[in-house]
Protein backbone atom coordinates (compact mmCIF):
# COMPACT_ATOMS: atom_id res chain seq x y z
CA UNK A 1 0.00 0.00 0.00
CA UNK A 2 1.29 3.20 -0.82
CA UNK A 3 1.80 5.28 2.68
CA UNK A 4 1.91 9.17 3.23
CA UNK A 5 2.18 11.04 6.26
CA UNK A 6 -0.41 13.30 5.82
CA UNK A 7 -3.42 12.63 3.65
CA UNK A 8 -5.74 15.85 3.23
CA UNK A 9 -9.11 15.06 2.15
CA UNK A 10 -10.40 18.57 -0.43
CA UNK A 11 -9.18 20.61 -2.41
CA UNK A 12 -11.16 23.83 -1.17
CA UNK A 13 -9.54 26.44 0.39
CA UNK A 14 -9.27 24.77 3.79
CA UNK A 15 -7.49 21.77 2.21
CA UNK A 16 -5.62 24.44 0.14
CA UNK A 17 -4.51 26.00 3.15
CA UNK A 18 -3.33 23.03 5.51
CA UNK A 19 -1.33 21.88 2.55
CA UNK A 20 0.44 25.08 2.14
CA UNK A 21 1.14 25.20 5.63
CA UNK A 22 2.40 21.77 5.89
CA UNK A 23 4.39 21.82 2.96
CA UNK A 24 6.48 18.66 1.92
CA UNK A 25 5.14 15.07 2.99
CA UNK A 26 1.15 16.06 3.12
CA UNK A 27 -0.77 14.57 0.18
CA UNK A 28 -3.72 16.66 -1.24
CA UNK A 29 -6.99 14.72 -2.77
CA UNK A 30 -9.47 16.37 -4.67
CA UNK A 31 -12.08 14.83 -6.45
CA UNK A 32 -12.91 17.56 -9.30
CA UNK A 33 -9.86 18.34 -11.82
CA UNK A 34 -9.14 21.44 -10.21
CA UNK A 35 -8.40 22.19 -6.83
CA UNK A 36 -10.89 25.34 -5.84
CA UNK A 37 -14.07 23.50 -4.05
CA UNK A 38 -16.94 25.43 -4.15
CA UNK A 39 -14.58 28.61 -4.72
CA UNK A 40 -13.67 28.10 -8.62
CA UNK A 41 -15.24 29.63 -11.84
CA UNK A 42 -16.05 29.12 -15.38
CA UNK A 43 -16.93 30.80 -18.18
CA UNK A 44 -20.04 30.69 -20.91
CA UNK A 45 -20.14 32.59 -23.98
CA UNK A 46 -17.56 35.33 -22.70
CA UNK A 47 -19.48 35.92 -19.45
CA UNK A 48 -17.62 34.27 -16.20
CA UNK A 49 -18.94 32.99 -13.02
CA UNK A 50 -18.61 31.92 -9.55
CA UNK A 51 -20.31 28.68 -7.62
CA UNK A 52 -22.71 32.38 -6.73
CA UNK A 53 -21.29 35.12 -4.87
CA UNK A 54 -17.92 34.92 -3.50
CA UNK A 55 -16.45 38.03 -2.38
CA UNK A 56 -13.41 37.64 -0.25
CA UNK A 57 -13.36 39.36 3.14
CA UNK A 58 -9.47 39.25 4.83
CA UNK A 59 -9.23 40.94 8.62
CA UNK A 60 -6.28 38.39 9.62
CA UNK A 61 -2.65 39.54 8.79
CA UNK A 62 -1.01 36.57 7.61
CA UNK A 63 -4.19 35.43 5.63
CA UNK A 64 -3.53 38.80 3.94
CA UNK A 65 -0.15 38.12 3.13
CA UNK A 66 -0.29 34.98 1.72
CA UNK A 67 -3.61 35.80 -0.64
CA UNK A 68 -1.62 39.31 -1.76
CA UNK A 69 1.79 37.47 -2.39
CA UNK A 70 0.18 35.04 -4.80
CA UNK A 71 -2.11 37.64 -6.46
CA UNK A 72 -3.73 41.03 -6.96
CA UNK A 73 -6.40 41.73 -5.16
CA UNK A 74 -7.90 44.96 -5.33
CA UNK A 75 -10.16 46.18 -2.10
CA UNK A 76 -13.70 47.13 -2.96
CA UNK A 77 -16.14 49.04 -0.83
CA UNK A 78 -19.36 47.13 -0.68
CA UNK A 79 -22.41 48.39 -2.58
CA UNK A 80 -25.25 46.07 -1.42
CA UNK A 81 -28.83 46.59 -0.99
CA UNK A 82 -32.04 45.37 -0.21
CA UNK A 83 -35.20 45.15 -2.50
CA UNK A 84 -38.61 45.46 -0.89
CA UNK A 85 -41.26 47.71 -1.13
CA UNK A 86 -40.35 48.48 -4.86
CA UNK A 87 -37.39 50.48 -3.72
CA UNK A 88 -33.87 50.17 -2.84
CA UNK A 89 -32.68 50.72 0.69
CA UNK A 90 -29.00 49.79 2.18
CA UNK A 91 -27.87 46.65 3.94
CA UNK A 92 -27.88 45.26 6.15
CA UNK A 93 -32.03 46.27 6.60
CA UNK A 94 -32.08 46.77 10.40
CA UNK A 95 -29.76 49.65 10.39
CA UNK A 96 -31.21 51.27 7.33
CA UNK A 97 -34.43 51.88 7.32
CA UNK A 98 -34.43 55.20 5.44
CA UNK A 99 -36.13 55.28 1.75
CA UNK A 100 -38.78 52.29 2.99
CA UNK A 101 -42.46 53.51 3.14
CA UNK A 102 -43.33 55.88 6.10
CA UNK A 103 -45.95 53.08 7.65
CA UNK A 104 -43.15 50.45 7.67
CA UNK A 105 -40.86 52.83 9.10
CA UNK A 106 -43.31 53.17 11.69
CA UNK A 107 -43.28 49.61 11.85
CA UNK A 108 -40.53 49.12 12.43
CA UNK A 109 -39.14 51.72 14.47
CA UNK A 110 -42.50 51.18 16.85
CA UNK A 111 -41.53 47.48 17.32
CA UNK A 112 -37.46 48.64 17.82
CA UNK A 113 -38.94 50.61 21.00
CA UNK A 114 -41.27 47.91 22.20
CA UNK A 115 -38.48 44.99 22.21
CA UNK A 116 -35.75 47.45 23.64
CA UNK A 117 -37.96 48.54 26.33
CA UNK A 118 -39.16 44.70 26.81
CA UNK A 119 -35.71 43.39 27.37
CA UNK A 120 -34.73 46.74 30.02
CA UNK A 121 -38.01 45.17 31.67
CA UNK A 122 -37.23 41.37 31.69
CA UNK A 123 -33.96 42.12 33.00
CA UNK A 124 -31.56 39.24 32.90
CA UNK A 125 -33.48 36.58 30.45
CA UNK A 126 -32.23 32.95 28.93
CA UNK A 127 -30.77 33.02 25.97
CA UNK A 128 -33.44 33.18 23.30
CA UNK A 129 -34.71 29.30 22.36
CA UNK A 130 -34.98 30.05 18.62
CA UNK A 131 -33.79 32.60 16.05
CA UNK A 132 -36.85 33.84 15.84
CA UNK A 133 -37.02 34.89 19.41
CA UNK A 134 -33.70 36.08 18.58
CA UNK A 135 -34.73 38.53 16.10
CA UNK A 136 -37.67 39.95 17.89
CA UNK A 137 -35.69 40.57 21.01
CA UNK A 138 -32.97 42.21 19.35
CA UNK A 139 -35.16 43.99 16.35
CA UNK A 140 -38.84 43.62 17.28
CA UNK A 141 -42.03 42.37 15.30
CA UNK A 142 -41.71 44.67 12.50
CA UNK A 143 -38.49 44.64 11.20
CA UNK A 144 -38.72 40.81 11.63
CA UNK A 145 -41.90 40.99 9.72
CA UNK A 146 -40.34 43.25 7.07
CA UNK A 147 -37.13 41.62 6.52
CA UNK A 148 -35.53 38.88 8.87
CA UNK A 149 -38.31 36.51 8.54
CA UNK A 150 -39.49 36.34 4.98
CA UNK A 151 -35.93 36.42 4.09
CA UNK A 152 -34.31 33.91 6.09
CA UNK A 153 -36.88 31.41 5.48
CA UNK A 154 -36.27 31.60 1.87
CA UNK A 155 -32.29 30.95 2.39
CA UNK A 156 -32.40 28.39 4.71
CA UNK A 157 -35.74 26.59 3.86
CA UNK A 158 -37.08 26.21 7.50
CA UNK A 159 -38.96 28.43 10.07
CA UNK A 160 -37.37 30.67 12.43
CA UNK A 161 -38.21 28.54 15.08
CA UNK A 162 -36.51 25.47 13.41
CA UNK A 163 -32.91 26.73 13.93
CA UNK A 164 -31.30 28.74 16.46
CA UNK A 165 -29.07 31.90 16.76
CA UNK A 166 -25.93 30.15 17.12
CA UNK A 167 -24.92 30.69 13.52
CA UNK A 168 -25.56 34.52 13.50
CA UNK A 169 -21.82 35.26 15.24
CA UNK A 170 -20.49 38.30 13.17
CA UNK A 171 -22.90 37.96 10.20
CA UNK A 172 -25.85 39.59 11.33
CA UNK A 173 -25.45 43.14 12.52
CA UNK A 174 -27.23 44.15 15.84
CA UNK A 175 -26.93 47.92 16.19
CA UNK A 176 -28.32 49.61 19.29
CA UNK A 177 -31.49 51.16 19.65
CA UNK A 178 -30.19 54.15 18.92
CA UNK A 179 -28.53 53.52 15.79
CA UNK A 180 -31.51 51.92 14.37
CA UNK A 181 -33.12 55.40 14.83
CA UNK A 182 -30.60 57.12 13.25
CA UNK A 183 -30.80 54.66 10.34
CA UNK A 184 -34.23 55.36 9.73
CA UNK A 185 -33.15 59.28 8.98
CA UNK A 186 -29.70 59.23 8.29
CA UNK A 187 -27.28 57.13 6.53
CA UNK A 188 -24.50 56.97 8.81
CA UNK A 189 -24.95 52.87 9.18
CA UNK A 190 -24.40 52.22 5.27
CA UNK A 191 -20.99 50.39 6.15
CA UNK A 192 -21.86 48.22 9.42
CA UNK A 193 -21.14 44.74 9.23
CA UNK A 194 -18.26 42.70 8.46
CA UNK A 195 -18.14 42.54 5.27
CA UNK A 196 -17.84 46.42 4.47
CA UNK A 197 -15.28 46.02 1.87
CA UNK A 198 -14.00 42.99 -0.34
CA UNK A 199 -10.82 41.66 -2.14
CA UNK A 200 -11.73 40.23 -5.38
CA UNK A 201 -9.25 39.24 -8.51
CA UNK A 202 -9.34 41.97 -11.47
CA UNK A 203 -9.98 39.15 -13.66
CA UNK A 204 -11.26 35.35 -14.01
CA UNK A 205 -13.44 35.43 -10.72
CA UNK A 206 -12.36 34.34 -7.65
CA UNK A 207 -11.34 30.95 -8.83
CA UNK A 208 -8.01 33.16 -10.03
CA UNK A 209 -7.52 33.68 -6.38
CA UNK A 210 -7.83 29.92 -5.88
CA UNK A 211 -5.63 28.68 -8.42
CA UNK A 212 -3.12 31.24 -7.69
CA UNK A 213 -3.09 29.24 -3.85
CA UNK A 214 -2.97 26.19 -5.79
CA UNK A 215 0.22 26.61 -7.37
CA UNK A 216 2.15 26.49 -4.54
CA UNK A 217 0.66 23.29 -2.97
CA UNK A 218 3.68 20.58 -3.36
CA UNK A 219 1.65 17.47 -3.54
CA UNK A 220 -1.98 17.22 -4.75
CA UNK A 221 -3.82 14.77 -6.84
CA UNK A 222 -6.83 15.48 -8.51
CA UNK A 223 -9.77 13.13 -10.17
CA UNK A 224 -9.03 11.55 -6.68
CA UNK A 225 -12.27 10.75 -4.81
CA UNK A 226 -11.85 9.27 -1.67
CA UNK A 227 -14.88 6.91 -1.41
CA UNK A 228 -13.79 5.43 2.10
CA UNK A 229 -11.88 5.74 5.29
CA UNK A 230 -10.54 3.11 7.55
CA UNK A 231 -9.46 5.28 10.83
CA UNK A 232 -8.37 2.15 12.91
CA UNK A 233 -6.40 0.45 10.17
CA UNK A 234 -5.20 3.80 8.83
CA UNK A 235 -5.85 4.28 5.10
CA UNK A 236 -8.60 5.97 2.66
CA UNK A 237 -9.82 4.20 -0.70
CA UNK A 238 -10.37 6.18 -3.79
CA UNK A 239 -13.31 5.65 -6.33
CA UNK A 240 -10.72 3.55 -8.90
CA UNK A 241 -9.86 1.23 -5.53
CA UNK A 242 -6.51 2.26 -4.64
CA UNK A 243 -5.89 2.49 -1.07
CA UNK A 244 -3.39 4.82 0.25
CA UNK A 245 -2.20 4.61 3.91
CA UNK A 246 -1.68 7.74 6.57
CA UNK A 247 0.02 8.39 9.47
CA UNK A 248 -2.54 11.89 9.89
CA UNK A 249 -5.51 12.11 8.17
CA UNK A 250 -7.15 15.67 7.53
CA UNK A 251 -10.32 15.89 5.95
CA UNK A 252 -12.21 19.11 4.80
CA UNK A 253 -15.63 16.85 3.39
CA UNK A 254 -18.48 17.72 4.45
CA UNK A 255 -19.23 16.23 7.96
CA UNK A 256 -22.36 14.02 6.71
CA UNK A 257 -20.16 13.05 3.49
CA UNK A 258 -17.46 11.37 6.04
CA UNK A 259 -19.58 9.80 8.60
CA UNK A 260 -20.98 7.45 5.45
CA UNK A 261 -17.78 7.17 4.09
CA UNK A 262 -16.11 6.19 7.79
CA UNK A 263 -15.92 2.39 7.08
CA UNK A 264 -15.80 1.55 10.79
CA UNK A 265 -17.34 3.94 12.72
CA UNK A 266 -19.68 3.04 15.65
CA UNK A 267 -23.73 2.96 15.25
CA UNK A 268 -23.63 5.90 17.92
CA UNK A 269 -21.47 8.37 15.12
CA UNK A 270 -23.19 6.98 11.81
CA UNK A 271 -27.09 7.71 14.15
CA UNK A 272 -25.80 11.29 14.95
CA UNK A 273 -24.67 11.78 11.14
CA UNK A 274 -27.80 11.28 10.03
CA UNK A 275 -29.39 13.95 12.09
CA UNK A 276 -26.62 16.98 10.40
CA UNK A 277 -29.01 18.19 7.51
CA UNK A 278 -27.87 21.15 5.39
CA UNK A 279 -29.73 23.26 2.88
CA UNK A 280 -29.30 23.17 -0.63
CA UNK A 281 -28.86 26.24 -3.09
CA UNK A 282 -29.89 26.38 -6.77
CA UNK A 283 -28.94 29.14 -8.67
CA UNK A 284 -28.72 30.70 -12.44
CA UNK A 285 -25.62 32.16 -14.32
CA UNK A 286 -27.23 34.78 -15.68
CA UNK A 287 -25.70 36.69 -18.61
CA UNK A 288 -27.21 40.00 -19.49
CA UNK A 289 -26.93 42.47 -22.20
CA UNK A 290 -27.09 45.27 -20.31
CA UNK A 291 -25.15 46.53 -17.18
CA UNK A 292 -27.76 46.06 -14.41
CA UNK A 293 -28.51 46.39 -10.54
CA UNK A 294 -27.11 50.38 -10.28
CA UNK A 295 -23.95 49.44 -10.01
CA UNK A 296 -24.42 47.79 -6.93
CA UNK A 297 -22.58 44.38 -6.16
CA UNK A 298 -25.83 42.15 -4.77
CA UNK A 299 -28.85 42.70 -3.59
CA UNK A 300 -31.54 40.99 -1.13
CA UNK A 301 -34.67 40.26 -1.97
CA UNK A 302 -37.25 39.73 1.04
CA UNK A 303 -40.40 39.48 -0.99
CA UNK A 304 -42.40 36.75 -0.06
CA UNK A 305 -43.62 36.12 -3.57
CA UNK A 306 -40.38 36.02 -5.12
CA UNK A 307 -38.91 32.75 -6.39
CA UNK A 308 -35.43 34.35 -5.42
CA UNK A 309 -33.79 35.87 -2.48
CA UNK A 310 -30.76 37.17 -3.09
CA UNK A 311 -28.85 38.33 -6.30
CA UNK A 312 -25.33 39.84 -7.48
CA UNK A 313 -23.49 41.32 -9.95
CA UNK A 314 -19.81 40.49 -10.80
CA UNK A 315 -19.61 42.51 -13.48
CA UNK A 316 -20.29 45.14 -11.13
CA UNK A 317 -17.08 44.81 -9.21
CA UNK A 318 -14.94 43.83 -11.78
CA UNK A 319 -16.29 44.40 -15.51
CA UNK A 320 -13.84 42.00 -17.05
CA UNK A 321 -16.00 39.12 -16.20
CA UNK A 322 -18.39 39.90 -19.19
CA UNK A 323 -18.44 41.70 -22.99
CA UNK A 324 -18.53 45.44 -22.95
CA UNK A 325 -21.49 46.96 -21.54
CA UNK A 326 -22.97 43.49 -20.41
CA UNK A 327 -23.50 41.94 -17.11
CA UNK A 328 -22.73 38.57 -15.68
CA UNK A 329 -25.01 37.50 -12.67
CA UNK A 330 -25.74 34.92 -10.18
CA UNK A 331 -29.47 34.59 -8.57
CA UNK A 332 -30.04 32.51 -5.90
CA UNK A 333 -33.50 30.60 -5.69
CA UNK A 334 -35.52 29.86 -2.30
CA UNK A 335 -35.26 26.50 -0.37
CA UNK A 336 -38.66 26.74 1.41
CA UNK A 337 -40.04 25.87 -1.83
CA UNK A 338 -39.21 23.89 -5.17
CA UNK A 339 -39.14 26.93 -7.78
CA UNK A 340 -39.12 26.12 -11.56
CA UNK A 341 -36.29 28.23 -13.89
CA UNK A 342 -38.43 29.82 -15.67
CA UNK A 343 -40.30 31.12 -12.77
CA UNK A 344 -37.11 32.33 -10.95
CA UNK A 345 -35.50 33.84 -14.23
CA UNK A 346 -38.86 36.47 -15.02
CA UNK A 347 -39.05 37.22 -11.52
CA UNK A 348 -35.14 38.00 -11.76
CA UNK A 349 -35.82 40.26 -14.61
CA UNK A 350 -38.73 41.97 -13.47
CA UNK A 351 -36.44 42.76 -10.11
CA UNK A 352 -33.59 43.85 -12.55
CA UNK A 353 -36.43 45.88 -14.57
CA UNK A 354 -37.36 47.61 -11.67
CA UNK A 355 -34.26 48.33 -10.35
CA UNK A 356 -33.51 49.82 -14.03
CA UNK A 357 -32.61 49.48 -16.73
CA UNK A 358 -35.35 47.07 -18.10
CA UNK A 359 -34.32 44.02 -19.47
CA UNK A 360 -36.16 41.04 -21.25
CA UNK A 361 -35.80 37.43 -22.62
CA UNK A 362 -34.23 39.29 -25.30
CA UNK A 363 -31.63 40.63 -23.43
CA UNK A 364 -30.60 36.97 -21.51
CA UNK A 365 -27.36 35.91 -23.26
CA UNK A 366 -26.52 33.09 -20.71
CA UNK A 367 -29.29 31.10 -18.09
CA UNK A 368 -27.96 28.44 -16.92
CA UNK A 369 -29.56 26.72 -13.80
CA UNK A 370 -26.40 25.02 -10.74
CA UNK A 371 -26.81 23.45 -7.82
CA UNK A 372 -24.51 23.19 -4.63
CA UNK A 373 -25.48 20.23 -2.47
CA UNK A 374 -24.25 21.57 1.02
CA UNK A 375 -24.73 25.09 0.96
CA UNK A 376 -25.75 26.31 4.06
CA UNK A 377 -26.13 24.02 7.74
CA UNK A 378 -28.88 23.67 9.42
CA UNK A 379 -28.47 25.15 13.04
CA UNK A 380 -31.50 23.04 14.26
CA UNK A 381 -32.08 22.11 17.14
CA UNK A 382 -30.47 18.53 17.00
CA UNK A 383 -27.37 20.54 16.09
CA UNK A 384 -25.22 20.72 18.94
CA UNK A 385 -25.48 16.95 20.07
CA UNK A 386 -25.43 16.17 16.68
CA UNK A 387 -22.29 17.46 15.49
CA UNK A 388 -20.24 17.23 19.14
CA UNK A 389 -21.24 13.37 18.55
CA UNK A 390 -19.20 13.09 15.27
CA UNK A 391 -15.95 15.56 15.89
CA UNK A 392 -15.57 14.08 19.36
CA UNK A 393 -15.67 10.56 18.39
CA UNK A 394 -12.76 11.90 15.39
CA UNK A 395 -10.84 13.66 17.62
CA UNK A 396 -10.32 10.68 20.21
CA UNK A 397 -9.23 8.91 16.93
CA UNK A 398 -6.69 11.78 15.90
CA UNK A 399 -8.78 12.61 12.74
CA UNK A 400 -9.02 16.24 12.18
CA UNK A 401 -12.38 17.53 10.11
CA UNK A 402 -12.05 20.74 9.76
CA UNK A 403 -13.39 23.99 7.06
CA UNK A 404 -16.87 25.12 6.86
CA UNK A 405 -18.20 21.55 6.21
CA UNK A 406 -15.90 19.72 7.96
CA UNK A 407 -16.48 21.90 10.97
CA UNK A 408 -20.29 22.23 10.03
CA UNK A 409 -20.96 25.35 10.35
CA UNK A 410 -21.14 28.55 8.86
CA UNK A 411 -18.12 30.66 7.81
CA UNK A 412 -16.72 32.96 5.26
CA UNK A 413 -14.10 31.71 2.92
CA UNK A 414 -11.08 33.51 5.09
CA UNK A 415 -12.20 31.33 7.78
CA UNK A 416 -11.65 28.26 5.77
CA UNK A 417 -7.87 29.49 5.35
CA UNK A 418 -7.96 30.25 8.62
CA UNK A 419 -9.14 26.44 9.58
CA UNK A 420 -6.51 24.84 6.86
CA UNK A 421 -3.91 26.76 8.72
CA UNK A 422 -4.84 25.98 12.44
CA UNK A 423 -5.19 22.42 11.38
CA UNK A 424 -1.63 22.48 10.26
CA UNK A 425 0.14 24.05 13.42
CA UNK A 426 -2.39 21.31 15.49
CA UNK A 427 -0.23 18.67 13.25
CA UNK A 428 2.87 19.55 14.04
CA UNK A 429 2.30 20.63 18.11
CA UNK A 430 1.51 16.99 18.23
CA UNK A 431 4.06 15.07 15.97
């Protein structure tokens, strides 16, 4: 049997990243023919796209350094907004409630007042048992009504009260009473949140920024599907039956993926990876002739009766990813329910028409419907137990799962460099 030291299972940018970090003697598997994951692109017709929006937020130092050594990558302020009402207002909603119709202002503002004066009452309180609690204690009934509700079941497919908080952490914005006042007259909150600015390549989409990593991996194998693992005897299988043994085994696969792929795991691990469910995402490449959206770079889309809750524009950050005086799009389409393509592509348009400038079939140079299998997890309420079940049981075994589906949960790409890297420096404390 061939033997390695380290085995990493992924290409993505967690794999990417442990295998930089390790250097010599780690062995990289990916099962595509391009390391990348979920963060490569492609192009159609002249138009190029991302697996939908990926725009690259860096805050560490050394995850800085080793992106902007390998490439250029220009920092963009963010121009995002949401759609509701038949008018634009700024993200992220809660802080911005300026340019919505007076009566929702009201709305919301009125229910802002009642939750914040609700919580001064309650005094020290539980944590809330459900995002939906969550929201209204933070935001109150209307701009949960308006905004966090309609839109959030959309992206993740189940009620509020399905899932909890947990997977809010940095990436939804809770200003103060205060400033949700002042965002109702003023626009002072246009840049909260963490993802205020972006690094994106000036050409080929942000699978140039992954491919640029790539390069410098020393040992990686593509085509290379690992179809099972064998922790106590120490080796992974590939789809074309080849076994190769490890000393350390790293795997960035989704967490589900690897408990049905553990070949001896005990009925306690393969029961708790049955209960980690994740939501799906379809979504259209979208070519346009026309540049769309008003320059911004996406937009959310609340709207109950829309097949589609979020949209972007890369063309709108960097115009090199279409012809002249065209746009190249992704739209995402709800989970909640199933939503046919041609439903999902006229409501796109008539958002984009409304927006300005309007746009028809006629104008649609590229449609072509994806899919991404794991897309978002589920923070239900089987979660915790769930998921502690499986790492624990791994981590008593020396098996390190780690990146946004290895770790199951929900994260931003820099995390996932931030993950490859951490999982390398665990490696080598405990050589």
């Amino acid at each position: 049997m061939e033997r390695h030291r380290t085995i990493i299972i992924g290409g993505g940018l967690a794999g990417i990243s442990a295998a930089l970090h390790l250097g010599e003697g780690a062995l990289l598997l990916e099962r595509e023919d391009r390391l990348g994951g979920l963060c490569v692109s492609h192009a159609t017709d002249g138009y190029t796209f991302d697996v939908t929006g990926h725009w690259l937020h860096l805050r560490d130092l050394d995850m800085q350094r080793l992106s902007e050594a390998r490439l250029d990558l220009p920092a963009t302020t963010r121009v995002s907004s949401i759609f509701s009402h038949d008018r634009l207002t700024d993200y992220p909603f809660q802080a911005n409630l300026r340019g919505l119709p007076d009566p929702v202002i009201v709305q919301c503002l009125t229910g802002a007042v009642a939750a914040h004066l609700e919580g001064a009452a309650a005094g020290d309180r539980p944590p809330a048992a459900h995002f939906g609690e969550h929201v209204l204690r933070h935001f109150g009934a209307g701009i949960a009504d308006h905004f966090m509700f309609p839109y959030n079941t959309k992206l993740w497919g189940v009620p509020p009260e399905e899932i909890s908080h947990a997977w809010c952490q940095r990436f939804v914005p809770i200003p103060d009473l205060t400033q949700i006042i002042a965002g109702a007259f003023t626009d002072e909150n246009r840049a909260m949140g963490y993802n205020a600015s972006f690094h994106y390549p000036e050409a080929g989409g942000i699978g140039a920024f992954s491919a640029a990593l790539a390069k410098d991996v020393p040992c990686a194998r593509t085509g290379a599907e690992v179809t099972g693992v064998h922790v106590g005897e120490g080796w992974v299988e590939l789809a074309d039956g080849a076994r190769l043994g490890f000393e350390r085994l790293v795997s960035t696969m989704p967490l589900d993926v690897l408990v049905t792929r553990w070949l001896d795991a005990p009925e306690a691990v393969r029961e708790a990876g049955r209960r980690l469910r994740c939501a799906r995402v379809d979504y259209l490449d979208l070519g346009i002739r026309a540049e769309v959206l008003r320059d911004r770079h996406w937009v959310y889309l609340p709207d109950p009766d829309l097949s589609i809750y979020r949209m972007g524009c890369y063309t709108n950050a960097r115009p090199s990813m279409a012809p002249p005086g065209c746009s190249s799009l992704y739209v995402e389409l709800r989970n909640d329910r199933p939503v046919d393509t041609d439903e999902a592509l006229d409501h796109a348009l008539a958002v984009l028409s409304a927006i300005g400038p309007t746009v028809g079939r006629g104008d649609v140079a590229v449609c072509d419907r994806r899919s991404i299998p794991h897309a978002y997890v589920i923070y239900d309420h089987d979660y915790p137990v769930a998921r502690e079940t499986v790492l624990d049981a791994l981590a008593a075994r020396g098996i390190l799962s780690t990146g946004r589906y290895g770790k199951w949960i929900y994260a931003s790409m820099e995390d996932a460099l931030l993950d490859g890297r951490a999982a390398a420096r665990d490696l080598e404390e405990t050589r």
